[in-house]
PDB file of N, CA and C in Angstrom:
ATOM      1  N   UNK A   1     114.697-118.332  14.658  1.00  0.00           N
ATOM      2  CA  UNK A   1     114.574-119.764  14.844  1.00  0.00           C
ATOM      3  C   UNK A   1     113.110-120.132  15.019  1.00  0.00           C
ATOM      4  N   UNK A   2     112.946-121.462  14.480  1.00  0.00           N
ATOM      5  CA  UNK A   2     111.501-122.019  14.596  1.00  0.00           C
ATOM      6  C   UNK A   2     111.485-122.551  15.418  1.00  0.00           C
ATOM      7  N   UNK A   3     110.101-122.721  16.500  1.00  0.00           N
ATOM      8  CA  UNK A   3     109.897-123.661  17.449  1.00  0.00           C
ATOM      9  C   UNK A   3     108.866-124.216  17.495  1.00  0.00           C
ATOM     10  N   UNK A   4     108.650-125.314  17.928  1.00  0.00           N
ATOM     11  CA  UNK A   4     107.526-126.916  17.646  1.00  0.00           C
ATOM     12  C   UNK A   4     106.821-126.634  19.203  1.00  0.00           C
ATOM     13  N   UNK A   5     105.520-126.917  19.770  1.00  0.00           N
ATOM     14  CA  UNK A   5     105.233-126.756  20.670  1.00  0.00           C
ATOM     15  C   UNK A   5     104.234-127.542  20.403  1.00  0.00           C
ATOM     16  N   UNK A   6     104.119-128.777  21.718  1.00  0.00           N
ATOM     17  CA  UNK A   6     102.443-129.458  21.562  1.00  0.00           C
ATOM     18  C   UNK A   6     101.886-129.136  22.742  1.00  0.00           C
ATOM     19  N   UNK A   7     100.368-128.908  21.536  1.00  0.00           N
ATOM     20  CA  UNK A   7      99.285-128.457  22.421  1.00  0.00           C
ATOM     21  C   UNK A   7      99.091-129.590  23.098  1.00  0.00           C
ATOM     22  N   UNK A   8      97.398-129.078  23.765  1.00  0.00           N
ATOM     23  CA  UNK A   8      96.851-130.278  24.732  1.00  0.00           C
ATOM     24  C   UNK A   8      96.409-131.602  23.961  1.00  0.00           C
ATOM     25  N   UNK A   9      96.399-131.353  22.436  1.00  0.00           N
ATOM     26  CA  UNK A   9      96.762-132.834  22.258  1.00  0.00           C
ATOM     27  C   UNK A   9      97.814-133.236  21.103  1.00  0.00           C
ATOM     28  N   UNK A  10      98.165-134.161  20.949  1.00  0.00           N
ATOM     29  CA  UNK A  10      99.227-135.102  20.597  1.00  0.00           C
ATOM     30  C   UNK A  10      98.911-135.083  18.981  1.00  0.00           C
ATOM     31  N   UNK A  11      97.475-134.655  18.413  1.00  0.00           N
ATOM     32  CA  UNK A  11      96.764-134.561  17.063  1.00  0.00           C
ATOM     33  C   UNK A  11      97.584-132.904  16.581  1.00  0.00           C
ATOM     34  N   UNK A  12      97.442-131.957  17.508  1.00  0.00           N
ATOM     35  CA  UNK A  12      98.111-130.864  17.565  1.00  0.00           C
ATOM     36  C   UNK A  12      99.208-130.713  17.473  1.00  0.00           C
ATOM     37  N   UNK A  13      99.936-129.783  16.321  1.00  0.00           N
ATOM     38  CA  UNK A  13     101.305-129.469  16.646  1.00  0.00           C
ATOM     39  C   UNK A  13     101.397-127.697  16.456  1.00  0.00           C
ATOM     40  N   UNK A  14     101.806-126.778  17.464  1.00  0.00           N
ATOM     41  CA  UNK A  14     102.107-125.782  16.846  1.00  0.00           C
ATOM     42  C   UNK A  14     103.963-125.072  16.484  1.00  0.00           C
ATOM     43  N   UNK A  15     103.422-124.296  15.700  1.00  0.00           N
ATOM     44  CA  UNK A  15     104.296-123.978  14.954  1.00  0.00           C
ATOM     45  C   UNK A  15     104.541-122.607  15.124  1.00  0.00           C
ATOM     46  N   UNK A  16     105.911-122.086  15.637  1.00  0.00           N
ATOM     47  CA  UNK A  16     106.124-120.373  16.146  1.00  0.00           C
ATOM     48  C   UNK A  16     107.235-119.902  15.151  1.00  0.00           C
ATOM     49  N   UNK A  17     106.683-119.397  14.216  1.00  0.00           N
ATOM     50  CA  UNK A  17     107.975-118.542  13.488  1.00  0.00           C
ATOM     51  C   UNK A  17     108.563-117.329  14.449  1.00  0.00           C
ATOM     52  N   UNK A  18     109.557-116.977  14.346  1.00  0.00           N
ATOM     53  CA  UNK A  18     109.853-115.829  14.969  1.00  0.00           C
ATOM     54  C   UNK A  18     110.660-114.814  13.841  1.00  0.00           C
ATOM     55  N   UNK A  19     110.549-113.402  14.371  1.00  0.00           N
ATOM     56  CA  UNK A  19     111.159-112.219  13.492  1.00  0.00           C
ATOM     57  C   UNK A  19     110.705-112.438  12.445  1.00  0.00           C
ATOM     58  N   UNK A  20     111.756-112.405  10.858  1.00  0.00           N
ATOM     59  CA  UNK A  20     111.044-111.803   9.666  1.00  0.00           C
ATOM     60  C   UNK A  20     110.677-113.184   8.818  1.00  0.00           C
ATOM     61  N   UNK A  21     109.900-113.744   8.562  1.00  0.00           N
ATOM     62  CA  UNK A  21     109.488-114.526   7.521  1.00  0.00           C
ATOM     63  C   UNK A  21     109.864-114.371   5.896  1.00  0.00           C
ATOM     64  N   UNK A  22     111.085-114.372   5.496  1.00  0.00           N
ATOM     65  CA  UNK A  22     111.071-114.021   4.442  1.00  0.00           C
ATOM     66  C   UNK A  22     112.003-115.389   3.409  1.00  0.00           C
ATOM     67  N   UNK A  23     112.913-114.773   2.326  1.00  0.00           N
ATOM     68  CA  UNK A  23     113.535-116.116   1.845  1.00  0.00           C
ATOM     69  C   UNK A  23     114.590-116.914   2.239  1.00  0.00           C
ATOM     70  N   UNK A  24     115.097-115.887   3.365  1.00  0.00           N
ATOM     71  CA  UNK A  24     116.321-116.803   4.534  1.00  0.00           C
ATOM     72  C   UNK A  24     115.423-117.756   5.597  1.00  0.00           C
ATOM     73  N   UNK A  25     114.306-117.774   5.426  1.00  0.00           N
ATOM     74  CA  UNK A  25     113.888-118.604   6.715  1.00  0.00           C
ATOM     75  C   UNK A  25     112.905-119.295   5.594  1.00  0.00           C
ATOM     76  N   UNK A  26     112.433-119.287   4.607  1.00  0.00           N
ATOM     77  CA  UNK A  26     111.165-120.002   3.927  1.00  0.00           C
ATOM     78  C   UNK A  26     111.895-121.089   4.203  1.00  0.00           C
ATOM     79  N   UNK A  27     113.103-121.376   3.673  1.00  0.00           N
ATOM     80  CA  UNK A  27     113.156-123.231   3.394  1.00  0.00           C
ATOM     81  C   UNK A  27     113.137-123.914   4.677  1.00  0.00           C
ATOM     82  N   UNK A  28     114.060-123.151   6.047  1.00  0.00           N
ATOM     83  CA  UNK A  28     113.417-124.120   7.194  1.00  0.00           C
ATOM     84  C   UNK A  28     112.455-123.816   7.886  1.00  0.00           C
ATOM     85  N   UNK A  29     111.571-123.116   7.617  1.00  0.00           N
ATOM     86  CA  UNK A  29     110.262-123.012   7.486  1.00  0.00           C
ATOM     87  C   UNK A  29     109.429-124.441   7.035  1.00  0.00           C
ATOM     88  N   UNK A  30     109.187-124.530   5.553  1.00  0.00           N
ATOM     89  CA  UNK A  30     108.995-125.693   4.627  1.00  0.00           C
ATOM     90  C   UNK A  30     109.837-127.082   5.564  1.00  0.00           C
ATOM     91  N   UNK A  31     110.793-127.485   5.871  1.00  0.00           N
ATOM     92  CA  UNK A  31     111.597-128.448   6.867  1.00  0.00           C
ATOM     93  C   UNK A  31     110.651-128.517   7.684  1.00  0.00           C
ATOM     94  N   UNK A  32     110.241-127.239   9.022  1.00  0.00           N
ATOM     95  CA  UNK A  32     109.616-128.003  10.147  1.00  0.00           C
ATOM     96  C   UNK A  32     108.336-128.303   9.952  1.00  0.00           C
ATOM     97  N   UNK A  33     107.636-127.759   8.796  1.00  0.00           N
ATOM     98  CA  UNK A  33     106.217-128.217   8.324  1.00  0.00           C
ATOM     99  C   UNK A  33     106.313-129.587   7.853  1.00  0.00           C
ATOM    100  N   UNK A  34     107.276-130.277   6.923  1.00  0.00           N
ATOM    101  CA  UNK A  34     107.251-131.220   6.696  1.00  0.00           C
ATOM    102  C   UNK A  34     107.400-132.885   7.908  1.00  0.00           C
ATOM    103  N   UNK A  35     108.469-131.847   8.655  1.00  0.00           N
ATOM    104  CA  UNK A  35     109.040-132.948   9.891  1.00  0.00           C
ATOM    105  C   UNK A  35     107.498-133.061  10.936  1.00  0.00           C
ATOM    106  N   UNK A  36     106.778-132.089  11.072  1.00  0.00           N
ATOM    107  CA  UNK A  36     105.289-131.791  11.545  1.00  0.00           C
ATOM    108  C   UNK A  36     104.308-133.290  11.127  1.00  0.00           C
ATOM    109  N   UNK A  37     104.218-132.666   9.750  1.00  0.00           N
ATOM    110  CA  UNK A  37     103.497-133.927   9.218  1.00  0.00           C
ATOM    111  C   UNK A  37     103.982-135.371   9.347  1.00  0.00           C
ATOM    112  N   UNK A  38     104.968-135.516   9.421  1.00  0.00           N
ATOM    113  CA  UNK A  38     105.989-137.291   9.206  1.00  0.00           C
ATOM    114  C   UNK A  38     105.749-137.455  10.261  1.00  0.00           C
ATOM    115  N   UNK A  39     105.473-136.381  11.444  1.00  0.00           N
ATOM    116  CA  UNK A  39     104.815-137.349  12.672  1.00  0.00           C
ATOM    117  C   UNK A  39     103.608-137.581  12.922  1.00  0.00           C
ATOM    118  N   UNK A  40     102.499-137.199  12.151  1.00  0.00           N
ATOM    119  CA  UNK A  40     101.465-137.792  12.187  1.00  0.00           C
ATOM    120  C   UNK A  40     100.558-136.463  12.579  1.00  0.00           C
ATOM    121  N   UNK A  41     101.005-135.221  12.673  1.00  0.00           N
ATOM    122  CA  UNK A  41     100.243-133.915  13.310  1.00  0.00           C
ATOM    123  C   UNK A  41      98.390-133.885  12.153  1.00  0.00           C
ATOM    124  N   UNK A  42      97.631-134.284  12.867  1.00  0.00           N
ATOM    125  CA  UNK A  42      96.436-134.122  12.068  1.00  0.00           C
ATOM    126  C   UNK A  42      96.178-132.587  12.304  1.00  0.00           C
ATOM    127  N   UNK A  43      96.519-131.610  12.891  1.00  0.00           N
ATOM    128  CA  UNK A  43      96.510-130.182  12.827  1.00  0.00           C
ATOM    129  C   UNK A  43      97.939-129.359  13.013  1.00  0.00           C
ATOM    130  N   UNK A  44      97.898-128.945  12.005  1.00  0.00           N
ATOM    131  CA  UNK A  44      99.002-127.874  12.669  1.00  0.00           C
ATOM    132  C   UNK A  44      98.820-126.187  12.929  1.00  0.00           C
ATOM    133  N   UNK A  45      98.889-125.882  13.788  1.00  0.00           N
ATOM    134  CA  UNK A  45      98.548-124.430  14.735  1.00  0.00           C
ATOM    135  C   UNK A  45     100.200-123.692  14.132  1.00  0.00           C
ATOM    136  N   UNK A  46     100.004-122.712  12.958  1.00  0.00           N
ATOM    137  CA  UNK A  46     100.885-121.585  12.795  1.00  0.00           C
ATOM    138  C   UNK A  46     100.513-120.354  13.537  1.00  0.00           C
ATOM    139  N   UNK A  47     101.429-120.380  15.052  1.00  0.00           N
ATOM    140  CA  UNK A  47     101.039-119.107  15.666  1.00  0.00           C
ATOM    141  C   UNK A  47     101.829-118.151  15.078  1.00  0.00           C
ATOM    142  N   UNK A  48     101.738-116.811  14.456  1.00  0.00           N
ATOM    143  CA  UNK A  48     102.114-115.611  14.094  1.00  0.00           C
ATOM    144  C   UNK A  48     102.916-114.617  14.719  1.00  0.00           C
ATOM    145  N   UNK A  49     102.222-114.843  16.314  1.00  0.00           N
ATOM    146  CA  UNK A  49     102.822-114.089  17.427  1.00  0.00           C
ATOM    147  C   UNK A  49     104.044-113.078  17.383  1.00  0.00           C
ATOM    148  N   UNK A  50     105.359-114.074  17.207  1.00  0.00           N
ATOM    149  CA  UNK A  50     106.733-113.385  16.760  1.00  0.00           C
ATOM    150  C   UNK A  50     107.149-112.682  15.714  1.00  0.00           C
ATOM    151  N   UNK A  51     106.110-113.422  14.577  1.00  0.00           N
ATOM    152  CA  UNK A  51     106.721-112.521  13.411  1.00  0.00           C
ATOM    153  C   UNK A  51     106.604-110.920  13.055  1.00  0.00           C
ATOM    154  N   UNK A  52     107.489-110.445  12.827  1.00  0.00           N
ATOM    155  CA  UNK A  52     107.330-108.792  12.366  1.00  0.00           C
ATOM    156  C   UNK A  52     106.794-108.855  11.629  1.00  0.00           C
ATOM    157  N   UNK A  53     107.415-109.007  10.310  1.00  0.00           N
ATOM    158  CA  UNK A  53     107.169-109.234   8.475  1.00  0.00           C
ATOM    159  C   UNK A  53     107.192-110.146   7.950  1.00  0.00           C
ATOM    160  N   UNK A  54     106.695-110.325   7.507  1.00  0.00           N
ATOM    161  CA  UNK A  54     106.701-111.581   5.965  1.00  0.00           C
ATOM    162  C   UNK A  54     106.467-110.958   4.710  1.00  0.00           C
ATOM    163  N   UNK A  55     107.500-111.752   3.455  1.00  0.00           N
ATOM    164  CA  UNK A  55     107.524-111.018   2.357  1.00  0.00           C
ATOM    165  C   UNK A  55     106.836-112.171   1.612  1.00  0.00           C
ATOM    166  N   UNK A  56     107.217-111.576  -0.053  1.00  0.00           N
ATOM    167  CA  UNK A  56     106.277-112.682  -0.833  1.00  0.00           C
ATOM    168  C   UNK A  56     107.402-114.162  -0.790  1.00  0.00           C
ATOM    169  N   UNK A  57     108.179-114.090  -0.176  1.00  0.00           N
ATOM    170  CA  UNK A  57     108.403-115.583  -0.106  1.00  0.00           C
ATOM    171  C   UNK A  57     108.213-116.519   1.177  1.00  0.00           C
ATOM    172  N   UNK A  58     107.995-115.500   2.084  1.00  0.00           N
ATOM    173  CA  UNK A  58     107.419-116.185   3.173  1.00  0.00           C
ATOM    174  C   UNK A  58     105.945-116.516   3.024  1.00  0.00           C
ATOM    175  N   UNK A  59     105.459-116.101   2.092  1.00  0.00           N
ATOM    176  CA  UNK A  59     103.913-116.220   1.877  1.00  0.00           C
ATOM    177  C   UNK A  59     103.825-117.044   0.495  1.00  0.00           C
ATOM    178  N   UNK A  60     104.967-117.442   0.233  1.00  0.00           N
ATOM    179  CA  UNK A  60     104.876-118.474  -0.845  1.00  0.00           C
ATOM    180  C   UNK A  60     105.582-120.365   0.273  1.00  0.00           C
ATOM    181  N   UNK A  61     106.438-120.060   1.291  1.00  0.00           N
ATOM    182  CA  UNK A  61     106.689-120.869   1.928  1.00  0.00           C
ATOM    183  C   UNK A  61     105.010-121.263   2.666  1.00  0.00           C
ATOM    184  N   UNK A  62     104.484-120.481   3.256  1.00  0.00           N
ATOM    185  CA  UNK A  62     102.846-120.313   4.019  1.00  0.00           C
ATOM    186  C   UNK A  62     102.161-121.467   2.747  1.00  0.00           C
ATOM    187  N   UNK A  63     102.263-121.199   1.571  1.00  0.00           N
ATOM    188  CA  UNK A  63     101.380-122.017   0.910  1.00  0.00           C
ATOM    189  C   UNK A  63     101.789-123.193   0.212  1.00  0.00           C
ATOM    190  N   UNK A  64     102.834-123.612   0.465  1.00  0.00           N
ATOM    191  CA  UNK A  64     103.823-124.489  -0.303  1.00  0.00           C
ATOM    192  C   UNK A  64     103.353-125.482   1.541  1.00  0.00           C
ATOM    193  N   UNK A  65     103.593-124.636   2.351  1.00  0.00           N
ATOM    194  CA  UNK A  65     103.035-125.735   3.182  1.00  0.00           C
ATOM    195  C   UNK A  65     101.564-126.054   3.647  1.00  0.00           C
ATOM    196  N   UNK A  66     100.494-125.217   3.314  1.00  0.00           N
ATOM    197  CA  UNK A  66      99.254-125.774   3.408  1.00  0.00           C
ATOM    198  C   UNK A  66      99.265-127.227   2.419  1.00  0.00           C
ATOM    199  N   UNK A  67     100.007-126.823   1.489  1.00  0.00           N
ATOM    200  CA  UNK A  67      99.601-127.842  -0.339  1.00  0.00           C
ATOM    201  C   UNK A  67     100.603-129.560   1.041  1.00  0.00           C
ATOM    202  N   UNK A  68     101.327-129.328   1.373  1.00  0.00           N
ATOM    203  CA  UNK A  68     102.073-130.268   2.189  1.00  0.00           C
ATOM    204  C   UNK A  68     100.864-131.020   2.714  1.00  0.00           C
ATOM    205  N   UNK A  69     100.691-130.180   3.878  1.00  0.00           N
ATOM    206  CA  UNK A  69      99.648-130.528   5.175  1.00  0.00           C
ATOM    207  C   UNK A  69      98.408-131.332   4.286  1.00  0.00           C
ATOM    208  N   UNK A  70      97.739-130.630   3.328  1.00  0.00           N
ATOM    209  CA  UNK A  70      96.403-130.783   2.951  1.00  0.00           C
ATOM    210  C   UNK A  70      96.791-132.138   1.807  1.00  0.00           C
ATOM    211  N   UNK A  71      98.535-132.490   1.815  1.00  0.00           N
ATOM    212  CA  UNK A  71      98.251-133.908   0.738  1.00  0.00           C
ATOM    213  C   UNK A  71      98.349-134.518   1.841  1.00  0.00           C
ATOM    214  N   UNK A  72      98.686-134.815   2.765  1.00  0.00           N
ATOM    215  CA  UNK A  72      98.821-135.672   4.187  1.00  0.00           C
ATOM    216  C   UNK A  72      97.495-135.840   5.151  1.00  0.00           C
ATOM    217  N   UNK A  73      96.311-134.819   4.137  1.00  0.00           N
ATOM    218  CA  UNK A  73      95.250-134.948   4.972  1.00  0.00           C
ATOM    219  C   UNK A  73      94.976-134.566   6.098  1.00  0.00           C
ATOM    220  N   UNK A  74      95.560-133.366   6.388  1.00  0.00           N
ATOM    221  CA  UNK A  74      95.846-132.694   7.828  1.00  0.00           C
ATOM    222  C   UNK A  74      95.126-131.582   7.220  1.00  0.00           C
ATOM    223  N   UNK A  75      95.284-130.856   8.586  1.00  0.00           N
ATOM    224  CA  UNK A  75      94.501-129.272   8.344  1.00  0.00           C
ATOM    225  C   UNK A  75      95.993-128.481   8.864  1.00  0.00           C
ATOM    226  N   UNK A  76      95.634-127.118   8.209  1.00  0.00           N
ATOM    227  CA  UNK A  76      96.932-126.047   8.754  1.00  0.00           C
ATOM    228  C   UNK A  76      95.841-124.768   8.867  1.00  0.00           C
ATOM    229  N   UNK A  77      95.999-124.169  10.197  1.00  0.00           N
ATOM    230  CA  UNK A  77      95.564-123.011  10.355  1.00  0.00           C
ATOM    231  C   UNK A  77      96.225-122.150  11.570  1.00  0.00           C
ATOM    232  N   UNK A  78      95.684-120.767  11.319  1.00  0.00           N
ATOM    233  CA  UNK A  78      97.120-119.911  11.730  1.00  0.00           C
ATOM    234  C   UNK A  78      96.357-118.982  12.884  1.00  0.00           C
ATOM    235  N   UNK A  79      97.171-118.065  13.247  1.00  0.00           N
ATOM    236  CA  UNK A  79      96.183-117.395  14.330  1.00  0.00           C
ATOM    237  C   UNK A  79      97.319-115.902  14.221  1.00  0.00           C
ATOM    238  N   UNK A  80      97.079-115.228  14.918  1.00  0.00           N
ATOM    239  CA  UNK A  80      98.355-113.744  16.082  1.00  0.00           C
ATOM    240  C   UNK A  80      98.846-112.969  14.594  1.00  0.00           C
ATOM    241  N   UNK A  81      98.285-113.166  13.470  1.00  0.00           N
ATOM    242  CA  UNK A  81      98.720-112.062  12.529  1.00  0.00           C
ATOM    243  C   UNK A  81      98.811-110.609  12.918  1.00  0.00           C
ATOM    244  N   UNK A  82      99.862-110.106  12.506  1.00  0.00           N
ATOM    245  CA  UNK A  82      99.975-108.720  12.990  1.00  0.00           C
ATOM    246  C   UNK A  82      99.454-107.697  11.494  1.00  0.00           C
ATOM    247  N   UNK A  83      99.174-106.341  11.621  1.00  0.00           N
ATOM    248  CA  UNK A  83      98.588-105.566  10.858  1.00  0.00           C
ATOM    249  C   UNK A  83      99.314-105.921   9.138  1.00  0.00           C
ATOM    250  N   UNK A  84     100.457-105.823   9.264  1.00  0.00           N
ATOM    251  CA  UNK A  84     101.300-105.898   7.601  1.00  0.00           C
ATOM    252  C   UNK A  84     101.025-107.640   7.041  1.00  0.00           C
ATOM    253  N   UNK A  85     101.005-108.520   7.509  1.00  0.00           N
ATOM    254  CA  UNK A  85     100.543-110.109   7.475  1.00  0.00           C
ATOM    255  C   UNK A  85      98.896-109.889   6.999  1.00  0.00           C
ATOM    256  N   UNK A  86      97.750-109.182   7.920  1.00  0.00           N
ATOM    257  CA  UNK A  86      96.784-109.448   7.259  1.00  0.00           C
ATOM    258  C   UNK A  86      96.745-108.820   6.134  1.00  0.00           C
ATOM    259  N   UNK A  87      97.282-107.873   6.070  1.00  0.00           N
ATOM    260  CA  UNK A  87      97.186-106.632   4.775  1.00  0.00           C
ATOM    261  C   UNK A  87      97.408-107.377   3.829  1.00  0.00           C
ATOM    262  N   UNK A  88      98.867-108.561   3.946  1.00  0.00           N
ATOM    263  CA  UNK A  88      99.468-108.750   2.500  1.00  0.00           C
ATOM    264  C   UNK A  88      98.663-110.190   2.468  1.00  0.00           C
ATOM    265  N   UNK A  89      97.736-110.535   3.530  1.00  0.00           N
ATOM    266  CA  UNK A  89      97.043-111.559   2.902  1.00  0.00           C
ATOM    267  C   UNK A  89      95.553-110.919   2.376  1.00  0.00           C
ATOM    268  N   UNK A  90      95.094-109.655   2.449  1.00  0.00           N
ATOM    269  CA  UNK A  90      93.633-109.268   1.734  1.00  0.00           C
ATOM    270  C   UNK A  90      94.498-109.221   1.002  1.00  0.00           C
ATOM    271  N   UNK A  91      95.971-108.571   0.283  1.00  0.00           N
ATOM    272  CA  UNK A  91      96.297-108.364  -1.543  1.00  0.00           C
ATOM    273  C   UNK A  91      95.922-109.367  -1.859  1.00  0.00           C
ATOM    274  N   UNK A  92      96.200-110.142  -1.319  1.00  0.00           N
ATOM    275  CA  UNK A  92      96.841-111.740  -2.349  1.00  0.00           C
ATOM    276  C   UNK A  92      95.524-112.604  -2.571  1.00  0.00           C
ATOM    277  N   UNK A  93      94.532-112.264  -1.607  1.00  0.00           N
ATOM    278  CA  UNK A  93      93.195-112.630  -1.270  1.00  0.00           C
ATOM    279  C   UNK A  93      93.896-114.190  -0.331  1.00  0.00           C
ATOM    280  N   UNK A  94      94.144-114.397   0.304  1.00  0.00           N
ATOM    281  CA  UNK A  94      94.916-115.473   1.341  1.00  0.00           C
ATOM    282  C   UNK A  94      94.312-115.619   2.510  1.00  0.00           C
ATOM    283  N   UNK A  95      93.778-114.515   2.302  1.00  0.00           N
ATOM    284  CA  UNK A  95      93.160-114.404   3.850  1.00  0.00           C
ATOM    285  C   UNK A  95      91.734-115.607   3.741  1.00  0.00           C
ATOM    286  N   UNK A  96      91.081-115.050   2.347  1.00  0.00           N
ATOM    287  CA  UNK A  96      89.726-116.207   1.863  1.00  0.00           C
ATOM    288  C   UNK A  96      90.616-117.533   1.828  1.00  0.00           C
ATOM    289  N   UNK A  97      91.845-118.264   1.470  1.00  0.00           N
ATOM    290  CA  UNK A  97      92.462-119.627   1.455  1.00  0.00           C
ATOM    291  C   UNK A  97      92.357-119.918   2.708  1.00  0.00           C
ATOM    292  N   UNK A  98      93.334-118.817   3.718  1.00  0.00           N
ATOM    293  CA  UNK A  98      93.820-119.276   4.875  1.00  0.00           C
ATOM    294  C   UNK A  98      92.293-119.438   6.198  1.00  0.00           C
ATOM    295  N   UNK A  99      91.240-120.088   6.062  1.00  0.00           N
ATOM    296  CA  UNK A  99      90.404-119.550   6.823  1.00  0.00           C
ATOM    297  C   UNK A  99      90.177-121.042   7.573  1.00  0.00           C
ATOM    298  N   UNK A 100      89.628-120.657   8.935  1.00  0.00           N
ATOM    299  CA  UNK A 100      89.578-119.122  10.091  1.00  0.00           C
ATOM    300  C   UNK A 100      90.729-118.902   9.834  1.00  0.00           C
ATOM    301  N   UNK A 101      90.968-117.431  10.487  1.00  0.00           N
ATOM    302  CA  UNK A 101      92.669-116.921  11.076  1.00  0.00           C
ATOM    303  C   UNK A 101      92.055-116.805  12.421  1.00  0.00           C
ATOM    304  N   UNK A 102      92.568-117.674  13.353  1.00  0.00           N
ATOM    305  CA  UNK A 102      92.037-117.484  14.554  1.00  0.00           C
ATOM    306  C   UNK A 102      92.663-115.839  15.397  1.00  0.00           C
ATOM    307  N   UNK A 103      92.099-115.367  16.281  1.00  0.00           N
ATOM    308  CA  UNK A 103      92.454-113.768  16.942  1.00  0.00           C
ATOM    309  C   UNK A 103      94.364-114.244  17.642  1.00  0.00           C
ATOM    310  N   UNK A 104      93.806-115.172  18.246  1.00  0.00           N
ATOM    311  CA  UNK A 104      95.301-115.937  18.976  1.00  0.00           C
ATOM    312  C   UNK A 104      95.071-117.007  19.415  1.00  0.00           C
ATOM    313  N   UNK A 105      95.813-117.597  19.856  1.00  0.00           N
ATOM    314  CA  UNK A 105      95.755-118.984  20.572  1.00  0.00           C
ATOM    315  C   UNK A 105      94.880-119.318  21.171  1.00  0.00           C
ATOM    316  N   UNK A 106      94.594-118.460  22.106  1.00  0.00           N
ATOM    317  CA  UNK A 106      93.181-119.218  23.377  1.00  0.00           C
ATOM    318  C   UNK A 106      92.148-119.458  22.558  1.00  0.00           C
ATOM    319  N   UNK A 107      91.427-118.379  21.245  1.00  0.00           N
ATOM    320  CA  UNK A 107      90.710-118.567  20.417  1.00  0.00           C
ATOM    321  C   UNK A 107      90.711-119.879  19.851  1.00  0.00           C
ATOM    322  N   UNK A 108      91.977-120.405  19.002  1.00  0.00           N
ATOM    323  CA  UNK A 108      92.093-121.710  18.584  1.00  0.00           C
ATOM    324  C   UNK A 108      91.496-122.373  19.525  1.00  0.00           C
ATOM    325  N   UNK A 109      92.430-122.699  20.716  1.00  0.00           N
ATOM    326  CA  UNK A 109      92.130-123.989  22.118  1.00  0.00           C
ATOM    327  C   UNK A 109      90.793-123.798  21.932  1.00  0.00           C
ATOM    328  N   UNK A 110      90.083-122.723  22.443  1.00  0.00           N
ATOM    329  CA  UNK A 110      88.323-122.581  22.983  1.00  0.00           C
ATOM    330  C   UNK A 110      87.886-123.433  21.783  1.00  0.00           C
ATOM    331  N   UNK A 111      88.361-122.908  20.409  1.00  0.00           N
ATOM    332  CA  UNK A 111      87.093-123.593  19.342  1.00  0.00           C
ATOM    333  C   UNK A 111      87.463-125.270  19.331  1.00  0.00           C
ATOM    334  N   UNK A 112      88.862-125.316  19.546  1.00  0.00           N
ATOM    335  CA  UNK A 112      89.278-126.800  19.495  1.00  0.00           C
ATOM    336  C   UNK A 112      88.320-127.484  20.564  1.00  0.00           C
ATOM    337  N   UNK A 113      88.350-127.256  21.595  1.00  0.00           N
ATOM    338  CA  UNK A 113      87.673-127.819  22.741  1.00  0.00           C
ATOM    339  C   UNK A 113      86.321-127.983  22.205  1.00  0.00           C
ATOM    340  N   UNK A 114      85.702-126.807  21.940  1.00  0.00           N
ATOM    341  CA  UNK A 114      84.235-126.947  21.754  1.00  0.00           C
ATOM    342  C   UNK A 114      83.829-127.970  20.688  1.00  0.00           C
ATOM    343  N   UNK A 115      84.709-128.371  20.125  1.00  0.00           N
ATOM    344  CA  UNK A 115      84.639-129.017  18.828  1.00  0.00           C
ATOM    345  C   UNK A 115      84.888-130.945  19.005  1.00  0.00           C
ATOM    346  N   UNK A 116      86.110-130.450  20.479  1.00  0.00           N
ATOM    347  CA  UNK A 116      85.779-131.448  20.837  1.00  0.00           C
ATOM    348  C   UNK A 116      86.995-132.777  20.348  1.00  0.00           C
TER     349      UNK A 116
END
């Protein structure tokens, strides 16, 4: 199951996949990214944290929703990738799309803050 969590601000929305990211979860995956944006999220925070694996359709859901976020004029960035996630984003070269990948969360907050 997916879960919605707002940060310290209201511009923020994050986003917690849990377990395997693959083609049983891409489409409501794609759903809470979209329901994200219709509320106005000028960032959305994909924390990684839970997930084990992701296959190539969870990494085709991952970019089906940046293309979302980025027509709505929002930003999407991710953080808590585990070893098999970064791997299959150097194949794909995703890792150069998806940038920063923040280390984890506090990383995000700190740069958010500093930024202001």
């Amino acid at each position: 199951m997916l879960q919605s969590q707002k940060n310290m601000s209201s511009d923020v929305q994050i986003l917690q996949p849990q377990g395997i990211l693959d083609g049983t979860k891409a489409s409501q995956f794609r759903q809470d990214i979209s329901r994200l944006v219709e509320k106005g999220a000028k960032t959305i925070l994909i924390d990684f944290q839970d997930v084990t694996f992701m296959d190539s359709s969870g990494l085709g859901a991952l970019v089906l929703a940046l293309k979302t976020v980025r027509a709505a004029d929002s930003k999407l960035v991710i953080c808590s990738i585990n070893e098999q996630i970064r791997i299959l984003f150097e194949l794909t070269s995703m890792d150069r799309v998806f940038q920063p990948i923040f280390e984890n969360r506090q990383e995000f907050e700190k740069k958010q803050s500093y930024l202001g």
